[in-house]
C-alpha atoms as a PDB file:
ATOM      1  CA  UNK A   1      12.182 -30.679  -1.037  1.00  0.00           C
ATOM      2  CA  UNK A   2       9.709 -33.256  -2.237  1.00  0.00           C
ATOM      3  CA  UNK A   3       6.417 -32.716  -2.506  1.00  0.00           C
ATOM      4  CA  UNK A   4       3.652 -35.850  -1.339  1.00  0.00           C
ATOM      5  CA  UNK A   5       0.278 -36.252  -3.369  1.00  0.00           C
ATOM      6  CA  UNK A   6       1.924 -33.706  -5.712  1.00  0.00           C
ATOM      7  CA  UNK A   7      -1.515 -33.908  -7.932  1.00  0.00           C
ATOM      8  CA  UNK A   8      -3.832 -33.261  -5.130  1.00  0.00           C
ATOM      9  CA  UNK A   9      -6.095 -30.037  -5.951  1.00  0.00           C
ATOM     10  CA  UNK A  10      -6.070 -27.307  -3.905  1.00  0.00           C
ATOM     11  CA  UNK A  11      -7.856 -24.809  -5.674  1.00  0.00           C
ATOM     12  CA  UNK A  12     -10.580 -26.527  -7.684  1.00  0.00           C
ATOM     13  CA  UNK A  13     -12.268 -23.685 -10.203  1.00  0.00           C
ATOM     14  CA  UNK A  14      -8.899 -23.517 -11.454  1.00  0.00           C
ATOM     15  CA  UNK A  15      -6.722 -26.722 -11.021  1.00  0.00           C
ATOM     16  CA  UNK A  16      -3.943 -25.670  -8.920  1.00  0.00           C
ATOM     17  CA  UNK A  17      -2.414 -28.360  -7.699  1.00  0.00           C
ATOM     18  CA  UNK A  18      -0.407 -28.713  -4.438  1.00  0.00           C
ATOM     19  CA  UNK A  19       2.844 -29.257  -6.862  1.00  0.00           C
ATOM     20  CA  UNK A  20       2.195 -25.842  -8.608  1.00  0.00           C
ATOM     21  CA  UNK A  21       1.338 -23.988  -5.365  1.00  0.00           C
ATOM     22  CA  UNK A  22       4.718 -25.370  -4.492  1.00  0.00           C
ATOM     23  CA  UNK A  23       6.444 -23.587  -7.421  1.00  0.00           C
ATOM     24  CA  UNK A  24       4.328 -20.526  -6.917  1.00  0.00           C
ATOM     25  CA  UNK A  25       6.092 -20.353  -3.628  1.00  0.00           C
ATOM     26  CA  UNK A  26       9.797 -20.821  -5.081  1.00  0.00           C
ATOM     27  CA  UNK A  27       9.163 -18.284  -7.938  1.00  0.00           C
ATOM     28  CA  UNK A  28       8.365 -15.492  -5.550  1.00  0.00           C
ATOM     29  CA  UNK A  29      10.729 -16.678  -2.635  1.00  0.00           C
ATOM     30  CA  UNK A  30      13.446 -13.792  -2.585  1.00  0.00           C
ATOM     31  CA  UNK A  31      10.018 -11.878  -2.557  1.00  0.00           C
ATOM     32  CA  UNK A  32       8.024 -13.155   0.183  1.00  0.00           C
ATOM     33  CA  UNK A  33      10.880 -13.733   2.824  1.00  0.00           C
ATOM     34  CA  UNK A  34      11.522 -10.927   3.974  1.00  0.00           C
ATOM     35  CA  UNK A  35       7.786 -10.484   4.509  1.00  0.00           C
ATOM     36  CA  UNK A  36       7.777 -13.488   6.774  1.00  0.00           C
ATOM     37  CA  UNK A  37      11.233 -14.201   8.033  1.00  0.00           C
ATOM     38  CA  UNK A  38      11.640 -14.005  11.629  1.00  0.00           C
ATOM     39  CA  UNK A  39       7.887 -13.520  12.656  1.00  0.00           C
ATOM     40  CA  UNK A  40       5.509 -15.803  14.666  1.00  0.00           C
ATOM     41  CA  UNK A  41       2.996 -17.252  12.113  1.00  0.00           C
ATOM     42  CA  UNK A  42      -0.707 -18.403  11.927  1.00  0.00           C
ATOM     43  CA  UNK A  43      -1.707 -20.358   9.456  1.00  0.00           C
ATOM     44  CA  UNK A  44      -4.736 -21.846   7.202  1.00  0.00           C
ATOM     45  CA  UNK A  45      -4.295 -25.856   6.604  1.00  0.00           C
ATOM     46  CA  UNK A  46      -6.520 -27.143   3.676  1.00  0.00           C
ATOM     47  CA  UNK A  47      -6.085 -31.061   4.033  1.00  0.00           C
ATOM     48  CA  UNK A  48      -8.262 -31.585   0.791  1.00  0.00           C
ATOM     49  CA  UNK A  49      -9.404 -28.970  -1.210  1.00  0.00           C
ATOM     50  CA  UNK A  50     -10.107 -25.412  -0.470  1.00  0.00           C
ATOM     51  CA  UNK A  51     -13.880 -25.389   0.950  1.00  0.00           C
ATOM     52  CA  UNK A  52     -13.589 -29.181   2.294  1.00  0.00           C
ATOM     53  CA  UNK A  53     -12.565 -28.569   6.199  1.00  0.00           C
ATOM     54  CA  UNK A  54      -9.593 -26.160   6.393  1.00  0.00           C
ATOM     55  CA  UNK A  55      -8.249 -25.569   9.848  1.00  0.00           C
ATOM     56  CA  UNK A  56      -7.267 -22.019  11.427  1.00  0.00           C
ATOM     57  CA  UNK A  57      -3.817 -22.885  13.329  1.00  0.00           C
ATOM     58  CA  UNK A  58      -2.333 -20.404  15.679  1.00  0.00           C
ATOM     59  CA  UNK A  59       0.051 -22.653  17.710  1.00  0.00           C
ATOM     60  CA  UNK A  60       2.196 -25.522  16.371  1.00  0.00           C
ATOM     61  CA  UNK A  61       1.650 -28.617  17.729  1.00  0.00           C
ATOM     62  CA  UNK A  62       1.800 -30.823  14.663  1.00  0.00           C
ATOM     63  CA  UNK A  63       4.397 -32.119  12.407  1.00  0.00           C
ATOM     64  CA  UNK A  64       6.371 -29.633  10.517  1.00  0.00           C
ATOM     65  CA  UNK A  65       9.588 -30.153   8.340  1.00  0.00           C
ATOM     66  CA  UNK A  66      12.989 -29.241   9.517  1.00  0.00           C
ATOM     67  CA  UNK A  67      13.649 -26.038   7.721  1.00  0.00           C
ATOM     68  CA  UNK A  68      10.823 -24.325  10.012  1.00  0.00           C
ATOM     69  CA  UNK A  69      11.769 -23.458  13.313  1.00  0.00           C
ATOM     70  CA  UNK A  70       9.455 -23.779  16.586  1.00  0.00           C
ATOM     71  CA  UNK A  71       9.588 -20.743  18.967  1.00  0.00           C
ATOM     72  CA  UNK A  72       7.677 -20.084  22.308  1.00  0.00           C
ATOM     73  CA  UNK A  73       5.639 -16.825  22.967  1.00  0.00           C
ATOM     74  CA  UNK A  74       4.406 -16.448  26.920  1.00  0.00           C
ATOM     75  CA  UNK A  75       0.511 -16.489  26.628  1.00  0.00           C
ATOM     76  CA  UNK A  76      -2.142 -15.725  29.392  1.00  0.00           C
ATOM     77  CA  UNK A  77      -2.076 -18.986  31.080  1.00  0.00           C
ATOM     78  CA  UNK A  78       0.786 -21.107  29.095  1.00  0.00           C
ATOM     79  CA  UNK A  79       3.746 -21.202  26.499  1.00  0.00           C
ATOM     80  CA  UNK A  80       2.314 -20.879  23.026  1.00  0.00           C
ATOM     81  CA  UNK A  81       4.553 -22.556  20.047  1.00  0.00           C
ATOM     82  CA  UNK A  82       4.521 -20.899  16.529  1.00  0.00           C
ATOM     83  CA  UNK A  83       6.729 -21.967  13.864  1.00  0.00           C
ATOM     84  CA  UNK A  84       8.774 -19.217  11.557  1.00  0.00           C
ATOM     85  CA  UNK A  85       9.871 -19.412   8.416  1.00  0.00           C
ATOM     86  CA  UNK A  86      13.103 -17.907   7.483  1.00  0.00           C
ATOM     87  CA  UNK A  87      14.146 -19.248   3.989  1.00  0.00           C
ATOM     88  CA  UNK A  88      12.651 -20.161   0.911  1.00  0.00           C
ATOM     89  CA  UNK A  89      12.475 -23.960   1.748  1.00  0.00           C
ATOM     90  CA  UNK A  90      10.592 -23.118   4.855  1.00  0.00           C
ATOM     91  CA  UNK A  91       7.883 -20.924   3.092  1.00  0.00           C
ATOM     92  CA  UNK A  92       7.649 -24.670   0.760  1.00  0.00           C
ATOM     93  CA  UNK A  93       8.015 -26.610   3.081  1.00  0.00           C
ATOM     94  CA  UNK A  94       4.662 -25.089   4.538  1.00  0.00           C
ATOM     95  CA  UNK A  95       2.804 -26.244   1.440  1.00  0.00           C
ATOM     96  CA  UNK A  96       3.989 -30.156   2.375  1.00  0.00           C
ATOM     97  CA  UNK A  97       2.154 -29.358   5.212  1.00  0.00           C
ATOM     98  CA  UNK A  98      -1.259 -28.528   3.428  1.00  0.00           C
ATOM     99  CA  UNK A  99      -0.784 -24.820   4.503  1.00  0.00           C
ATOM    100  CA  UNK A 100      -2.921 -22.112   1.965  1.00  0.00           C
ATOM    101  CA  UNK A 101      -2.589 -19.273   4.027  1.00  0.00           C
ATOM    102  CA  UNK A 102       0.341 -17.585   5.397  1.00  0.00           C
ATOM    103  CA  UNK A 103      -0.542 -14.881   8.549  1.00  0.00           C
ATOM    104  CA  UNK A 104       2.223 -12.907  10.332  1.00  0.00           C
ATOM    105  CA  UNK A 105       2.306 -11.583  13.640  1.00  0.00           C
ATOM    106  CA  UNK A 106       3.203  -7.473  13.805  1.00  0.00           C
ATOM    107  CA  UNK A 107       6.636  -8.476  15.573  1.00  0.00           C
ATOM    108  CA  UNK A 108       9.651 -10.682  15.372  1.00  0.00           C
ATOM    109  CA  UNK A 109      10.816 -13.193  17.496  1.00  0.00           C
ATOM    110  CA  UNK A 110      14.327 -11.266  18.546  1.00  0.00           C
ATOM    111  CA  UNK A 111      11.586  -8.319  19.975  1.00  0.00           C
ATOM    112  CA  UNK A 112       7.984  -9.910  19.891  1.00  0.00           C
ATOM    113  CA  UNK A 113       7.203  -7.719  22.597  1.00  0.00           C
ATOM    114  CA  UNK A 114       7.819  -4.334  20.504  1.00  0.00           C
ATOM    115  CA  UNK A 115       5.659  -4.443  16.900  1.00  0.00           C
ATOM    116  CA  UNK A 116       7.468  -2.952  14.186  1.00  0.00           C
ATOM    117  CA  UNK A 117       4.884  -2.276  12.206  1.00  0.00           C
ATOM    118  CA  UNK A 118       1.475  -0.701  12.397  1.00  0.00           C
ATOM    119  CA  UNK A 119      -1.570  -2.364   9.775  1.00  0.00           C
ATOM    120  CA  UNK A 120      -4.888  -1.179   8.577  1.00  0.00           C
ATOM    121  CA  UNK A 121      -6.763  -2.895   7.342  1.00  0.00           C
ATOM    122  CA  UNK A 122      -9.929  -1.650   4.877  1.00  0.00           C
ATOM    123  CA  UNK A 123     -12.522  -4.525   4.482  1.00  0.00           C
ATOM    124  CA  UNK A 124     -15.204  -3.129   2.076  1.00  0.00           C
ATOM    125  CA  UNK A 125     -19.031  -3.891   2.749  1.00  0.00           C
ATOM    126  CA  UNK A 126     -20.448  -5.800  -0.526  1.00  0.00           C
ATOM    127  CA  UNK A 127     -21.758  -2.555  -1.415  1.00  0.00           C
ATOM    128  CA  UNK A 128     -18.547  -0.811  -1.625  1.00  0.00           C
ATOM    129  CA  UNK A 129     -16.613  -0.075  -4.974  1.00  0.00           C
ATOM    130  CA  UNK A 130     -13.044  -0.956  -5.702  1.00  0.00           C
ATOM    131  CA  UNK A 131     -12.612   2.808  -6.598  1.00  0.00           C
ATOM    132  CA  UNK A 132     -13.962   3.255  -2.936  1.00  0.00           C
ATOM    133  CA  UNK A 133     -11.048   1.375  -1.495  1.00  0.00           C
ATOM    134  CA  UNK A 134      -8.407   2.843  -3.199  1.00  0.00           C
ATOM    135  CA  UNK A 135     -10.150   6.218  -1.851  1.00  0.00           C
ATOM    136  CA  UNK A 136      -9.593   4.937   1.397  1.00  0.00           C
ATOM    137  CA  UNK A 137      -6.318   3.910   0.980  1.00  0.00           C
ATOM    138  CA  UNK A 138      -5.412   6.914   0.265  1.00  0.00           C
ATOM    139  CA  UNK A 139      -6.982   8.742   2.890  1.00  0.00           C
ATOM    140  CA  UNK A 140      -5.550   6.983   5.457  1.00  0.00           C
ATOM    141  CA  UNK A 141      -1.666   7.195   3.887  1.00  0.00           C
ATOM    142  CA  UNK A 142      -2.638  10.900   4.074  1.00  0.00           C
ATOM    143  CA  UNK A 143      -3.384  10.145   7.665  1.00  0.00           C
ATOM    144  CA  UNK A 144      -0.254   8.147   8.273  1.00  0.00           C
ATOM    145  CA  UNK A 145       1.694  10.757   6.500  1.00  0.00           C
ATOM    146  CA  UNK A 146       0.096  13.822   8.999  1.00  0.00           C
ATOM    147  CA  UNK A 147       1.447  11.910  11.812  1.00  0.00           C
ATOM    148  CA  UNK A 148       4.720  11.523  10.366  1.00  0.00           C
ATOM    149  CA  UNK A 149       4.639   8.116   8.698  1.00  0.00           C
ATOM    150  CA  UNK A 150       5.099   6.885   6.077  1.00  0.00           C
ATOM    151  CA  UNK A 151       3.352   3.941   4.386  1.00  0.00           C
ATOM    152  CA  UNK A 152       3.218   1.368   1.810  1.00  0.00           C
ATOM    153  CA  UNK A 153      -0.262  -0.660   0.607  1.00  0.00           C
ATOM    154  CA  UNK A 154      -0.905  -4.334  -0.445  1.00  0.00           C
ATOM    155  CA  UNK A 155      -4.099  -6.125  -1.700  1.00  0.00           C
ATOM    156  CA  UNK A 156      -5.254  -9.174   0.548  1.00  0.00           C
ATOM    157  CA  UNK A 157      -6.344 -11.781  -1.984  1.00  0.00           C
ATOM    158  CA  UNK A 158      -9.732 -10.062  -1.701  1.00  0.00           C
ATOM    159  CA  UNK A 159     -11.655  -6.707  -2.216  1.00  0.00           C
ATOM    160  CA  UNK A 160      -9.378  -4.918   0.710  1.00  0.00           C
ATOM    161  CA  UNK A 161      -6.050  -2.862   1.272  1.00  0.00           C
ATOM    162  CA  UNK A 162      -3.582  -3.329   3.795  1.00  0.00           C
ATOM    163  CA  UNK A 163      -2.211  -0.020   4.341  1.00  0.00           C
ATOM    164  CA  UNK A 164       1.541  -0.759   6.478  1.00  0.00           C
ATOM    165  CA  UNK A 165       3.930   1.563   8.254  1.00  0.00           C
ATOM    166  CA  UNK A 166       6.854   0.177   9.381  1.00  0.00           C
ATOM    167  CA  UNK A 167       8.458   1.480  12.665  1.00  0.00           C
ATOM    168  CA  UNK A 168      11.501   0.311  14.632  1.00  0.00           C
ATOM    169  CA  UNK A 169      10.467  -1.717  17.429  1.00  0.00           C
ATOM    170  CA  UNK A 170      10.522   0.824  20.384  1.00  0.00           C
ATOM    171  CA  UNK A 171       6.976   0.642  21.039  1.00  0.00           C
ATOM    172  CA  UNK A 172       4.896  -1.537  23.540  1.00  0.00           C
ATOM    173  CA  UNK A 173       1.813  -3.427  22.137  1.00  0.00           C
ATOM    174  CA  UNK A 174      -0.684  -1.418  23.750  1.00  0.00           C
ATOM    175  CA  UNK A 175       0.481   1.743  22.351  1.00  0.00           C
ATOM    176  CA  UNK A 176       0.592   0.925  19.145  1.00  0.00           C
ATOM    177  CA  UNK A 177      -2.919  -0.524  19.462  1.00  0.00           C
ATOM    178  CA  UNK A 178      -3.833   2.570  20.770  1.00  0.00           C
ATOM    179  CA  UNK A 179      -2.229   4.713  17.883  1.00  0.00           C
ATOM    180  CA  UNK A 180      -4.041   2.538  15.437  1.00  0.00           C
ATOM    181  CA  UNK A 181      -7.205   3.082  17.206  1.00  0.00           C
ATOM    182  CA  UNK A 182      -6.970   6.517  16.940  1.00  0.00           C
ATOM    183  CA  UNK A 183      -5.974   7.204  13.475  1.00  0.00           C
ATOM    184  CA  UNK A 184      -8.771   4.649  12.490  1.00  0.00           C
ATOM    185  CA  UNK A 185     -11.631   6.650  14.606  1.00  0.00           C
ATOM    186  CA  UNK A 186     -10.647   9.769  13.486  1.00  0.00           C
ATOM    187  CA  UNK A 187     -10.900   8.636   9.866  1.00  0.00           C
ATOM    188  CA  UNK A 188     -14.897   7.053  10.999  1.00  0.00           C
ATOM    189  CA  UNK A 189     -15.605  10.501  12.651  1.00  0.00           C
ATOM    190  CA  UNK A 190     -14.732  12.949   9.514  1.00  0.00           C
ATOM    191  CA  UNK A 191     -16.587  10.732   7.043  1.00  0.00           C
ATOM    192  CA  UNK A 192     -19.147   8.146   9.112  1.00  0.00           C
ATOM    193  CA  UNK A 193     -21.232   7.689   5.489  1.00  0.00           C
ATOM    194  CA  UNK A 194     -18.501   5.559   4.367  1.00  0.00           C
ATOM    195  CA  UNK A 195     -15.926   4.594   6.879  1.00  0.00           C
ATOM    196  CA  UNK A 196     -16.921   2.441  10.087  1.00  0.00           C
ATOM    197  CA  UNK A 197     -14.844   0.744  13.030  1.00  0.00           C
ATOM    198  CA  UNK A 198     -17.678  -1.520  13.988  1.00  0.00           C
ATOM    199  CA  UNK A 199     -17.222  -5.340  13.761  1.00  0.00           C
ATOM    200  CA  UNK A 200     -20.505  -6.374  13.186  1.00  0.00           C
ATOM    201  CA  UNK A 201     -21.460  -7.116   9.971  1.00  0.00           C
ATOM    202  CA  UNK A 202     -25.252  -5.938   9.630  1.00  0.00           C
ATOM    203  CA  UNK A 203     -25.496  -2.367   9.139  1.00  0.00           C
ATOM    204  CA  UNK A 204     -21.996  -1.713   7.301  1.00  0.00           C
ATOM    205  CA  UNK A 205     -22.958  -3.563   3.639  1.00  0.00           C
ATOM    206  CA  UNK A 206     -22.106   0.286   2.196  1.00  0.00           C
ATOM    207  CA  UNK A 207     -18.827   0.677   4.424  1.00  0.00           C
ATOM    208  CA  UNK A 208     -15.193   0.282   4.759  1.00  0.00           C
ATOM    209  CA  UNK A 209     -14.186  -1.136   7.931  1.00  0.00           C
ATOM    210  CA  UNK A 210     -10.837   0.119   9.281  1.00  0.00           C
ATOM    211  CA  UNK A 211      -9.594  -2.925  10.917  1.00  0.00           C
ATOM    212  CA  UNK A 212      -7.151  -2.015  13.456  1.00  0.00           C
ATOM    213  CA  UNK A 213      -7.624  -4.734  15.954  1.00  0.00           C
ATOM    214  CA  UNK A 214      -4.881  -6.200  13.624  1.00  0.00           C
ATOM    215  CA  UNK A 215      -2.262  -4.556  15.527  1.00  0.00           C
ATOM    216  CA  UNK A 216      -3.205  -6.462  18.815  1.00  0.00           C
ATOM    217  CA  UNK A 217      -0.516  -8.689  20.383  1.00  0.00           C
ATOM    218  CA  UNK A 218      -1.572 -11.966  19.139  1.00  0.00           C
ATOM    219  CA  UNK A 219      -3.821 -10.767  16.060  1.00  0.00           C
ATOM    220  CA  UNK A 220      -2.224 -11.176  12.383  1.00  0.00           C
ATOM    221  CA  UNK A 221      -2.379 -10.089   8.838  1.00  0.00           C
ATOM    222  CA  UNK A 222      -2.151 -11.969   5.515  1.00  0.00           C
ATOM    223  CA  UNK A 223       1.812 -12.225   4.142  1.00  0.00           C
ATOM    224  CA  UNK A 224       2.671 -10.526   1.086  1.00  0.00           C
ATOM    225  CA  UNK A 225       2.285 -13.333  -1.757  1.00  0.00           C
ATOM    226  CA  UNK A 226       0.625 -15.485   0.906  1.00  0.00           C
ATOM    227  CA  UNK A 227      -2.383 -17.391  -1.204  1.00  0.00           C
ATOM    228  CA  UNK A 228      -5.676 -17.213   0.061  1.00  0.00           C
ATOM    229  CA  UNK A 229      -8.074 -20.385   0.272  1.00  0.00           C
ATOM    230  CA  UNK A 230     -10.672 -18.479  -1.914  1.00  0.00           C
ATOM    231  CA  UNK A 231     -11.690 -19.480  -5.375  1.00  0.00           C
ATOM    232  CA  UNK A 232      -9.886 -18.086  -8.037  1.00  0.00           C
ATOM    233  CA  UNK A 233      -5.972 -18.779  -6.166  1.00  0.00           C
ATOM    234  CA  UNK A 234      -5.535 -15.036  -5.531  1.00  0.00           C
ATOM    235  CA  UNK A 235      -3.042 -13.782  -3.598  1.00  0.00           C
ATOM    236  CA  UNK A 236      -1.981 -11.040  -1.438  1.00  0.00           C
ATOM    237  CA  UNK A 237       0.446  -8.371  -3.218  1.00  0.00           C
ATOM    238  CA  UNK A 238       2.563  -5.381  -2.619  1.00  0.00           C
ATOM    239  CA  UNK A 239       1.562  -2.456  -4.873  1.00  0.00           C
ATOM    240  CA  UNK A 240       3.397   0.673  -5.575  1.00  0.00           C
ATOM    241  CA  UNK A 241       1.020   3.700  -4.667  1.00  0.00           C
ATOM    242  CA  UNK A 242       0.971   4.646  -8.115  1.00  0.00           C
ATOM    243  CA  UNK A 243      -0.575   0.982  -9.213  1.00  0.00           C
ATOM    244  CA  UNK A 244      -3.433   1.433  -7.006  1.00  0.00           C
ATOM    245  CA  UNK A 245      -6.040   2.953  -9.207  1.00  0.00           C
ATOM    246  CA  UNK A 246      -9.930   1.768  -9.766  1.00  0.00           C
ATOM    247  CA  UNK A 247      -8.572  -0.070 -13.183  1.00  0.00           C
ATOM    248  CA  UNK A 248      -6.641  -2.177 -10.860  1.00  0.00           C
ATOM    249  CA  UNK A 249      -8.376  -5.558 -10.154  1.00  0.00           C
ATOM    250  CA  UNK A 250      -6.825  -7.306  -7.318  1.00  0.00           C
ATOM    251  CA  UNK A 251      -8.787 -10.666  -7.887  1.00  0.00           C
ATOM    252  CA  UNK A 252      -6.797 -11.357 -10.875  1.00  0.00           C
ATOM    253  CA  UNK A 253      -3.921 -11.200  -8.804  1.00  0.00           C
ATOM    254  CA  UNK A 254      -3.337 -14.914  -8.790  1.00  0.00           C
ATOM    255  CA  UNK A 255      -0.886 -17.743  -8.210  1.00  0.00           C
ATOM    256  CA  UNK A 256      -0.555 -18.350 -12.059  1.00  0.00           C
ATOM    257  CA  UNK A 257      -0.516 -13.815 -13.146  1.00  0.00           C
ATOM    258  CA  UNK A 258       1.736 -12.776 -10.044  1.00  0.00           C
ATOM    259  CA  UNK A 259       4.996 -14.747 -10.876  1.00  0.00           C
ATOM    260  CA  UNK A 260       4.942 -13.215 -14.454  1.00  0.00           C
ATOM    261  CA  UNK A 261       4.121  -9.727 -13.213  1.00  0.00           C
ATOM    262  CA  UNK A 262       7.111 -10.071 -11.079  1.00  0.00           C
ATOM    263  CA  UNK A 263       8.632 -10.622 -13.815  1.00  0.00           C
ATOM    264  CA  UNK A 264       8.335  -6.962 -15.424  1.00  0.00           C
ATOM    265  CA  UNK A 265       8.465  -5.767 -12.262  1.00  0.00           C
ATOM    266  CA  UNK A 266      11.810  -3.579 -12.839  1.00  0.00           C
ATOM    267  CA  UNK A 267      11.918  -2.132  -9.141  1.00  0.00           C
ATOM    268  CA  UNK A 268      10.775  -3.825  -5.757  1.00  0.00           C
ATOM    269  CA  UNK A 269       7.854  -1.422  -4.760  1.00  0.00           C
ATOM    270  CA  UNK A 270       8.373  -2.111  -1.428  1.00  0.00           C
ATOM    271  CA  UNK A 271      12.115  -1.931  -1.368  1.00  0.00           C
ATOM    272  CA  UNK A 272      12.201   1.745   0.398  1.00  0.00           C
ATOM    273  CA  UNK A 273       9.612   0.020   3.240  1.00  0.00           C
ATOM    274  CA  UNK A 274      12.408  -2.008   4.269  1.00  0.00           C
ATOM    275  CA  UNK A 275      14.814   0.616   4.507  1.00  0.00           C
ATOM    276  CA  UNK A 276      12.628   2.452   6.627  1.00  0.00           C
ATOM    277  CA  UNK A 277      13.881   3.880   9.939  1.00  0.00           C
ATOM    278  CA  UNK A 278      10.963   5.591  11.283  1.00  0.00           C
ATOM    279  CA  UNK A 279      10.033   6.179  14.886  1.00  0.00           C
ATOM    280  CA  UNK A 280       6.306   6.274  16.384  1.00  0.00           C
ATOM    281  CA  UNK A 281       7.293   9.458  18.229  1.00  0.00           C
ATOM    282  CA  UNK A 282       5.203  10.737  21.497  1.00  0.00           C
ATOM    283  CA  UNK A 283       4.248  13.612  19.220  1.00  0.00           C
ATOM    284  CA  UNK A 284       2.145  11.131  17.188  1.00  0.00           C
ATOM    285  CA  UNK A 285       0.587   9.477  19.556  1.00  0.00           C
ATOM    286  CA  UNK A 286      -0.411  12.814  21.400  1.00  0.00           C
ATOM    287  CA  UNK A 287      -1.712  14.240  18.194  1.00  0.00           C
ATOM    288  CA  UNK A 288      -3.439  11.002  16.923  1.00  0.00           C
ATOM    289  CA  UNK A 289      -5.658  10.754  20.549  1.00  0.00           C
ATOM    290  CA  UNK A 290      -6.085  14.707  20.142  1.00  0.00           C
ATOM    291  CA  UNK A 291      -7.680  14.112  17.074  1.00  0.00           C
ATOM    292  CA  UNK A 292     -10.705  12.670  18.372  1.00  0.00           C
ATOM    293  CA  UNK A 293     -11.440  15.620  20.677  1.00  0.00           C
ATOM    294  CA  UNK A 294     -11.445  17.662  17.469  1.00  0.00           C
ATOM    295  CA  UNK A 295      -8.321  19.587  18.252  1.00  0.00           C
ATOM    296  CA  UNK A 296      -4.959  19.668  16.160  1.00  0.00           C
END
């Protein structure tokens, strides 16, 4: 599709223009639809350049081109409308529409009542090392993987981890709030130096938050090889668990370094996460809640 004010700059320390944020988006298409197709979306509209009035924009009321689609998602007192983008020329097509950032809900339309997936995210204090993270992400797989999941990790365009476990879509909102809850509380209580599920930002400049409001009904997370409207173009990326080590550094993830990494990339490291059948199984829950009354 064609692109207007192809020469407008988005991301100004570097030059990225809306034109090559376009390509960026068709050189990792086969990549990023699956992470988006078929789920409600929230997104980040930067009229002018990053840092000059961009707009948070959970429900759809303005123009979008034809290849998105509109769907409607009961709310508390009203229908809400969120597009979803299902092809290649609808991830684009959200550039023509000033859009930086791409956020997905937990669920698809065909079952947006039953997530199939549970997030964590780990959103490091300023005091916190990279090294730190990737601890953390780690820990919590080994969580995960106790409870009989299994899990794949992503950076976020910034200094944190998403750590993901898919699950078929059996499972009601609420419980896999509450499951996320649990397994991020437990982590706090075994190792409260370092690990916090407090919101606040004072008092947690040497801590990881474990974000797990991101698995409430409406809440989202960042798409894989969504850009971010932070300096620098990064972007969020899928790592295999053997990438993630303290010599990774996930700000030079970018929209100009990812498309050539992909590039050597021999193997999808998220292929298997795809695949995945796994069930959040009444054993899980049970044992995840038991865990903060410091039994097994």
């Amino acid at each position: 599709m064609s692109i207007s004010h192809p020469e407008r700059v988005v991301f100004p320390d570097d030059g990225v223009t809306k034109l090559e944020s376009a390509r960026y988006y068709e050189s990792v298409g086969d990549r990023i639809v699956p992470h988006v197709a078929g789920r409600p979306l929230t997104l980040v509209r930067c009229p002018g350049a990053i840092g000059e009035g961009c707009v948070f924009m959970k429900h759809s009321k303005v123009w979008a081109p034809p290849a998105l689609r509109r769907i409607r998602i009961p709310e508390k007192t009203k229908l809400g409308e969120y597009l979803v983008a299902d092809s290649v020329a609808a991830v684009v097509s959200l550039v023509q529409m000033d859009v930086v950032e791409i956020h997905t809900w937990n669920s698809r339309a065909e079952h947006v009542e039953k997530p199939d997936r549970i997030v964590l995210d780990l959103d490091p204090g300023p005091e916190v090392s990279w090294r730190q993270v990737v601890d953390a992400a780690r820990l919590v797989r080994g969580a995960l993987r106790a409870l009989g999941l299994q899990s794949w990790v992503k950076t976020t365009g910034g200094r944190g981890l998403h750590v993901v476990a898919p699950l078929l879509p059996e499972r009601d909102w609420s419980e896999c709030l509450a499951f996320a809850r649990d397994v991020a509380l437990a982590v706090e209580r075994q190792h409260p130096r370092l690990y916090t599920t407090r919101y606040a930002k004072t008092g947690r400049e040497a801590k990881i938050l474990i974000d797990y409001l991101r698995n409430n009904r409406t809440n989202t997370s960042i798409a894989a090889f969504s850009t971010r409207a932070r300096p620098g173009a990064p972007v969020s990326f899928p790592l295999d668990w053997e990438e993630l080590t303290p010599r990774l550094d996930p700000l030079r993830l970018t929209v100009r370094s990812v498309p050539r990494r992909l590039a050597r990339q021999r193997v999808d490291p998220w292929a298997g996460y795809f695949r995945a059948r796994q069930r959040l199984r009444a054993a899980a829950l049970r044992a995840a809640a038991a865990s903060l009354r410091g039994r097994r």
